[in-house]
Protein backbone atom coordinates (compact mmCIF):
# COMPACT_ATOMS: atom_id res chain seq x y z
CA UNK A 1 41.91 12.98 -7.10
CA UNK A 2 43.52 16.14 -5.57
CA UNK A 3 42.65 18.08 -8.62
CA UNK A 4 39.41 16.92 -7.83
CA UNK A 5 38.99 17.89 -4.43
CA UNK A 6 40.88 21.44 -5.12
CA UNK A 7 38.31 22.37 -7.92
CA UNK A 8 35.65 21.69 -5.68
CA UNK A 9 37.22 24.05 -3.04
CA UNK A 10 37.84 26.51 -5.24
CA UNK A 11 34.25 26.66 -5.69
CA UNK A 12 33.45 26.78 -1.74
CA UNK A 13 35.83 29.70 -1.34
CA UNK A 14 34.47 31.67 -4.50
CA UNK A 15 31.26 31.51 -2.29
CA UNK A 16 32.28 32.34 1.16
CA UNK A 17 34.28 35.41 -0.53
CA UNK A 18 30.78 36.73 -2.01
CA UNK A 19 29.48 36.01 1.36
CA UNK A 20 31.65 38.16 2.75
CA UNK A 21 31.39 41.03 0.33
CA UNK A 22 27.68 41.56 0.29
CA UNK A 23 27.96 44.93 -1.53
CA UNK A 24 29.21 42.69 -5.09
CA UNK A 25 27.23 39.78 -4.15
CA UNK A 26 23.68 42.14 -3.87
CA UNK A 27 24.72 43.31 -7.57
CA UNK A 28 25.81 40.33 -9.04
CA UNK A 29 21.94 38.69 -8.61
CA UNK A 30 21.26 41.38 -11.19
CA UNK A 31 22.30 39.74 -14.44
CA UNK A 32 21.21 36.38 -13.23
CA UNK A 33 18.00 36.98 -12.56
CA UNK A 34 17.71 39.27 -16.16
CA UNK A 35 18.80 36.18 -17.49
CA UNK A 36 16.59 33.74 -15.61
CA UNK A 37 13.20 36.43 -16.51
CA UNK A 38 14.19 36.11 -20.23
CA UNK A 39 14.94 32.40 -20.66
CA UNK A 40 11.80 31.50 -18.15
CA UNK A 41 9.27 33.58 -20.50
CA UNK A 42 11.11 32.15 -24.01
CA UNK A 43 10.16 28.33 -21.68
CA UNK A 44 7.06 29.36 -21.37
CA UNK A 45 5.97 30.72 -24.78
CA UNK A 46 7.61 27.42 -26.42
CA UNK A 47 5.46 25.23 -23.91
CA UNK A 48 2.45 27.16 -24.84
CA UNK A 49 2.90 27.47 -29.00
CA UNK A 50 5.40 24.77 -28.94
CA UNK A 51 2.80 22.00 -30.41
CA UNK A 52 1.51 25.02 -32.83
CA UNK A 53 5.01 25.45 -34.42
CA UNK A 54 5.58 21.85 -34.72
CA UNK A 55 2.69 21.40 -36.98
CA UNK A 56 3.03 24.64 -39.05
CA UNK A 57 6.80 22.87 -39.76
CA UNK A 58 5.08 19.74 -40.82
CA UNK A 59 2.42 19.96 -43.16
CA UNK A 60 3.08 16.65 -44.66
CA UNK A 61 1.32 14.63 -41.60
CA UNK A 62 -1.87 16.43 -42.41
CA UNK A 63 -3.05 13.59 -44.25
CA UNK A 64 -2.06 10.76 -42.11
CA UNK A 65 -4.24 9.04 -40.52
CA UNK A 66 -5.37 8.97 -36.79
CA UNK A 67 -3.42 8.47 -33.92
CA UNK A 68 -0.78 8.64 -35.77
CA UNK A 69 0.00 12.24 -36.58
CA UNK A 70 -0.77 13.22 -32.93
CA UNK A 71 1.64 11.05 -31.89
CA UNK A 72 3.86 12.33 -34.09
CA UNK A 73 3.37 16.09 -33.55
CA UNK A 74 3.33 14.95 -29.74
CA UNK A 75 6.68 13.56 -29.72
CA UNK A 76 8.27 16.16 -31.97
CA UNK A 77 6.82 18.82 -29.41
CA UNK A 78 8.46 16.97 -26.01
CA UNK A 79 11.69 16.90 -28.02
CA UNK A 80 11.60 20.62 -29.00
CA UNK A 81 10.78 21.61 -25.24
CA UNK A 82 13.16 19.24 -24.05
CA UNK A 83 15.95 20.51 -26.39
CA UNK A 84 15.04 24.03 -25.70
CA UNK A 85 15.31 23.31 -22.12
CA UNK A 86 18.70 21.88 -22.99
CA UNK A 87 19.87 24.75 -24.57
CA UNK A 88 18.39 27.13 -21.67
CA UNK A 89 21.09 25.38 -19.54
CA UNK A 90 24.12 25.40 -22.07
CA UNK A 91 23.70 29.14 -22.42
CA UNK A 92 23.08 30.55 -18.97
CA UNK A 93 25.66 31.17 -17.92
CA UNK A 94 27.64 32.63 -21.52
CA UNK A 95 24.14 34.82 -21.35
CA UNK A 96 24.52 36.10 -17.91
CA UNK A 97 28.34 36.73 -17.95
CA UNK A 98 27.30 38.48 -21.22
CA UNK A 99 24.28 40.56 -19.15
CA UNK A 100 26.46 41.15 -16.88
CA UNK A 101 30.23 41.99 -17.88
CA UNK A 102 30.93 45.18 -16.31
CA UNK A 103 29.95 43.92 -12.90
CA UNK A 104 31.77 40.62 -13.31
CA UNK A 105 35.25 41.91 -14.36
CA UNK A 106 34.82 44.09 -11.27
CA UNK A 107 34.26 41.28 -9.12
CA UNK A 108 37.07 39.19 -10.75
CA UNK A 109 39.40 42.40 -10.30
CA UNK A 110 39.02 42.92 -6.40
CA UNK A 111 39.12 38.92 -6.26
CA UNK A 112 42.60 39.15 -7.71
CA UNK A 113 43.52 42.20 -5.81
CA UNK A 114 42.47 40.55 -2.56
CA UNK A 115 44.73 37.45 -3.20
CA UNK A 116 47.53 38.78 -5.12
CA UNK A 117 50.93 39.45 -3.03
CA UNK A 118 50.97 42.82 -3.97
CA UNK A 119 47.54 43.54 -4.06
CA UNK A 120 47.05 44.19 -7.79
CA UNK A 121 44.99 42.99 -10.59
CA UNK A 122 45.57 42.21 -14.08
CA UNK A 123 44.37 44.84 -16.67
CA UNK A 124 43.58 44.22 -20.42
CA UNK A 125 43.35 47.65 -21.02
CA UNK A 126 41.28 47.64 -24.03
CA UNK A 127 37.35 49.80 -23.90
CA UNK A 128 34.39 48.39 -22.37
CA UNK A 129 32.83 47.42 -26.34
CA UNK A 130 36.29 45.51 -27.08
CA UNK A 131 36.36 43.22 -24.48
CA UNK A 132 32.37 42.74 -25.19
CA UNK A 133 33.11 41.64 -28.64
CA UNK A 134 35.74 39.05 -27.55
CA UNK A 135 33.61 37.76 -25.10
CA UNK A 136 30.32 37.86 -27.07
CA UNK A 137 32.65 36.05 -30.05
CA UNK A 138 34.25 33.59 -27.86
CA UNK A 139 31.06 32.71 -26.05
CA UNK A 140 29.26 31.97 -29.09
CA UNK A 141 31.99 29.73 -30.07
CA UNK A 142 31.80 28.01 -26.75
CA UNK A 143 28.35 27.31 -27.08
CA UNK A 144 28.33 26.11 -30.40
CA UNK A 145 30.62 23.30 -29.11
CA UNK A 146 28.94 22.21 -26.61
CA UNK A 147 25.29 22.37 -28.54
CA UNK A 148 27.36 20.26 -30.66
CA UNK A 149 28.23 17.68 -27.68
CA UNK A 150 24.15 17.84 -26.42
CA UNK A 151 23.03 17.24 -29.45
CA UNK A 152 25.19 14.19 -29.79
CA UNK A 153 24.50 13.30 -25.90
CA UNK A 154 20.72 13.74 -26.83
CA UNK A 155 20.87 11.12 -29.31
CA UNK A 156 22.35 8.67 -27.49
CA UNK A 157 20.56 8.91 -24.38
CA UNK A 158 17.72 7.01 -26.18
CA UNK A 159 20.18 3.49 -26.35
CA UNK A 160 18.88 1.51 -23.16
CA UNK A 161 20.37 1.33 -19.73
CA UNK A 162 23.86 2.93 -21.35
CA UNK A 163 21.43 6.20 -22.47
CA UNK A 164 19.84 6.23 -18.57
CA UNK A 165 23.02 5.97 -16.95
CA UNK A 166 26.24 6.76 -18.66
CA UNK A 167 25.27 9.53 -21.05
CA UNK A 168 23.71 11.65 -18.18
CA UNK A 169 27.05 11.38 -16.32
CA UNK A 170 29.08 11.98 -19.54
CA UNK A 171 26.50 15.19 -20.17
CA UNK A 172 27.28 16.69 -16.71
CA UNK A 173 31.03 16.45 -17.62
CA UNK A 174 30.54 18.00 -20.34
CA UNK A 175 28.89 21.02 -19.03
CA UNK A 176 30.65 21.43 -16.13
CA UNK A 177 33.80 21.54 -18.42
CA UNK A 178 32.19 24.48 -20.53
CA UNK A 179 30.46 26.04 -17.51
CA UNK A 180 34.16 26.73 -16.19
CA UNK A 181 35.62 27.62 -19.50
CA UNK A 182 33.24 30.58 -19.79
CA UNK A 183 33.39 31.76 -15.72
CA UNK A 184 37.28 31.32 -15.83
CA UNK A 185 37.27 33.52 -19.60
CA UNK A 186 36.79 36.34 -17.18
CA UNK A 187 39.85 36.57 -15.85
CA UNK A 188 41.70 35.20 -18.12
CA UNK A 189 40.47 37.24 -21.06
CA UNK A 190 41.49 40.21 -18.83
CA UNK A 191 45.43 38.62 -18.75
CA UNK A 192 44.81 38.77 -22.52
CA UNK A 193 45.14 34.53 -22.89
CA UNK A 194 42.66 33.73 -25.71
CA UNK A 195 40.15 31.32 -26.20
CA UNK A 196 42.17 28.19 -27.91
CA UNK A 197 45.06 28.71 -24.98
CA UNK A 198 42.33 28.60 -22.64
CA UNK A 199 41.15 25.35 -23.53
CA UNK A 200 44.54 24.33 -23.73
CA UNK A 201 45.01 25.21 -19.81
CA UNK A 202 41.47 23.55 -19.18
CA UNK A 203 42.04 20.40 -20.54
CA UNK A 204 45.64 19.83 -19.18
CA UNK A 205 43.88 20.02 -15.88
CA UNK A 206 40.57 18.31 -16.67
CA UNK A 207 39.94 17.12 -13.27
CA UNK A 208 39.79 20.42 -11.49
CA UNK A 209 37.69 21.49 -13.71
CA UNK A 210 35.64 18.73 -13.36
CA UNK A 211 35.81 19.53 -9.63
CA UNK A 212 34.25 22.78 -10.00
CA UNK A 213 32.32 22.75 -13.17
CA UNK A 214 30.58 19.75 -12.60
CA UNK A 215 28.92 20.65 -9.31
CA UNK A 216 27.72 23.68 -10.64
CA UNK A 217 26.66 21.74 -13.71
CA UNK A 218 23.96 19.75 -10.97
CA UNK A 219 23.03 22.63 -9.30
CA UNK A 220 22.65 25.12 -12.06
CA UNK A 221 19.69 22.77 -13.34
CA UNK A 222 17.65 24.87 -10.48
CA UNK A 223 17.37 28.12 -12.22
CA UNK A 224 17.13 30.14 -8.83
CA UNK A 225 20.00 28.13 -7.46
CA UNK A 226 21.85 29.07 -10.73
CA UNK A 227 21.09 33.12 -9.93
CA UNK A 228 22.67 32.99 -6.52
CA UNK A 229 25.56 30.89 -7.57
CA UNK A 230 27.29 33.11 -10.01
CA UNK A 231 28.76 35.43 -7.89
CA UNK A 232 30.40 33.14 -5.77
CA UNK A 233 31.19 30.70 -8.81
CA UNK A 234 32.95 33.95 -10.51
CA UNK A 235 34.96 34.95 -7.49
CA UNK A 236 35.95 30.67 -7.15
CA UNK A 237 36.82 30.40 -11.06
CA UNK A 238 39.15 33.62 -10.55
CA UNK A 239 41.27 32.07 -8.16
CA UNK A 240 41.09 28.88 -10.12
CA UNK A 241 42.77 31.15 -13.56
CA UNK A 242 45.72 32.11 -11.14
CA UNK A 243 46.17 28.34 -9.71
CA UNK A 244 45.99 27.57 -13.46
CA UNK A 245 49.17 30.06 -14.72
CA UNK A 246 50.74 29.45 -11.62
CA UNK A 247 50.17 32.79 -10.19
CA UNK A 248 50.69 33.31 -5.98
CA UNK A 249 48.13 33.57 -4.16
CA UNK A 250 47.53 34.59 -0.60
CA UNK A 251 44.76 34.73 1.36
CA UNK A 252 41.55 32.37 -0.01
CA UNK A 253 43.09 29.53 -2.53
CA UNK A 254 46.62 29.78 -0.96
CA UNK A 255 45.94 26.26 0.23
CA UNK A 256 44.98 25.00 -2.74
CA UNK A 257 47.88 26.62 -4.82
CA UNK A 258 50.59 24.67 -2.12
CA UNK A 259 48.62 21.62 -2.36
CA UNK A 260 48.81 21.54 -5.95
CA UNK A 261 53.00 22.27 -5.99
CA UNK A 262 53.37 19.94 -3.58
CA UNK A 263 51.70 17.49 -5.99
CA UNK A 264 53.61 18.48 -9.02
């Protein structure tokens, strides 16, 4: 339960060290809301030719007979919103962190720089297109697991009373796990640990990372709430890659980083 309560922290102090650096938390709205444009018009157009696509893709319920392939088209249209609506949340934030690299392995840097003993960050030292390739590959991967695990989580939500109740809490688990595998990638991609070590480090920790991702996982269903949270949930999953190598920290997280050795 302390993992719990730290990963939740971790996420209050990624915010209040935004808050306190207005400069990178003006710029880091940028991406978000990039994002937020594109994904809100891509809604949009699938609520307004969504029912036209669905029959074009099923010519075969021409012939039935009324109501039935209304009905039909009806449902398949609600499921292709709803599922595009599902992946519109999976893939914010790999999209935004994406948009908005540059910025965000600034932000990450200064984090580190304002925490670490010595005041320095980590490096990876490769060009700007390198790391975007590793991130662009390793996001993609990412998602593709956890379309995967909403897919699956979509199905099953349709059992009663287990489908109304335990899958939704299950599916914000889920996310909030892969929410903080991508904002963490950030820093850790920069201390050159790759993707199948970082899940490694995730899951030997899973309730931290339940403690942060899963918060943002509720709140991030608000798309404007999503925008104004990255920032801050950058800055919070920074601090949360040092706590999880075991890297000193002063300053913001210090607490959390004693805590945690006192518990181990």
């Amino acid at each position: 339960m302390r993992d719990l309560g730290a990963g939740f922290r971790y996420l209050g102090k990624g915010q209040r060290w935004v808050a306190r650096h207005g400069k990178q938390f003006g710029f880091g709205l940028l991406p978000g809301l990039i994002t937020l444009v594109l994904y809100a018009a891509a809604l949009v157009a699938l609520a307004l030719w969504g029912e036209d696509l669905v029959t074009w893709a099923t010519p075969f319920a021409d012939d039935w007979s009324s109501p039935w392939a209304g009905l039909f088209r009806g449902f398949l249209t609600v499921v292709l919103f709803a599922l595009g609506l599902l992946l519109s949340v999976l893939t914010f934030t790999a999209v935004t962190l994406l948009i908005g690299q540059p910025f965000y392995e600034n932000l990450s840097e200064k984090v580190d720089r304002d925490v670490s003993p010595d005041g320095t960050a980590p490096e990876s030292g490769l060009p700007l297109w390198r790391e975007l390739w590793i991130s662009g590959r390793d996001s993609l991967r990412i998602v593709v697991r956890a379309l995967v695990w909403g897919v699956l989580l979509f199905a099953l939500g349709f059992i009663p009373v287990i489908g109304q109740t335990v899958v939704p809490v299950i599916g914000f688990l889920v996310t909030g796990f892969f929410l903080t595998e991508e904002l963490t990638a950030v820093a850790l991609q920069r201390r050159g640990v790759e993707l199948r070590e970082r899940l490694r480090l995730l899951r030997s920790r899973k309730t931290l990372v339940w403690g942060f991702g899963t918060p943002l996982a509720v709140a991030f269903l608000v798309p404007f709430v999503a925008v104004f949270l990255m920032p801050g949930a950058v800055a919070g999953a920074t601090l949360m890659a040092r706590d999880l190598l075991g890297e000193e920290t002063t300053g913001d997280g210090s607490e959390e980083s004693e805590e945690e050795g006192v518990s181990s």
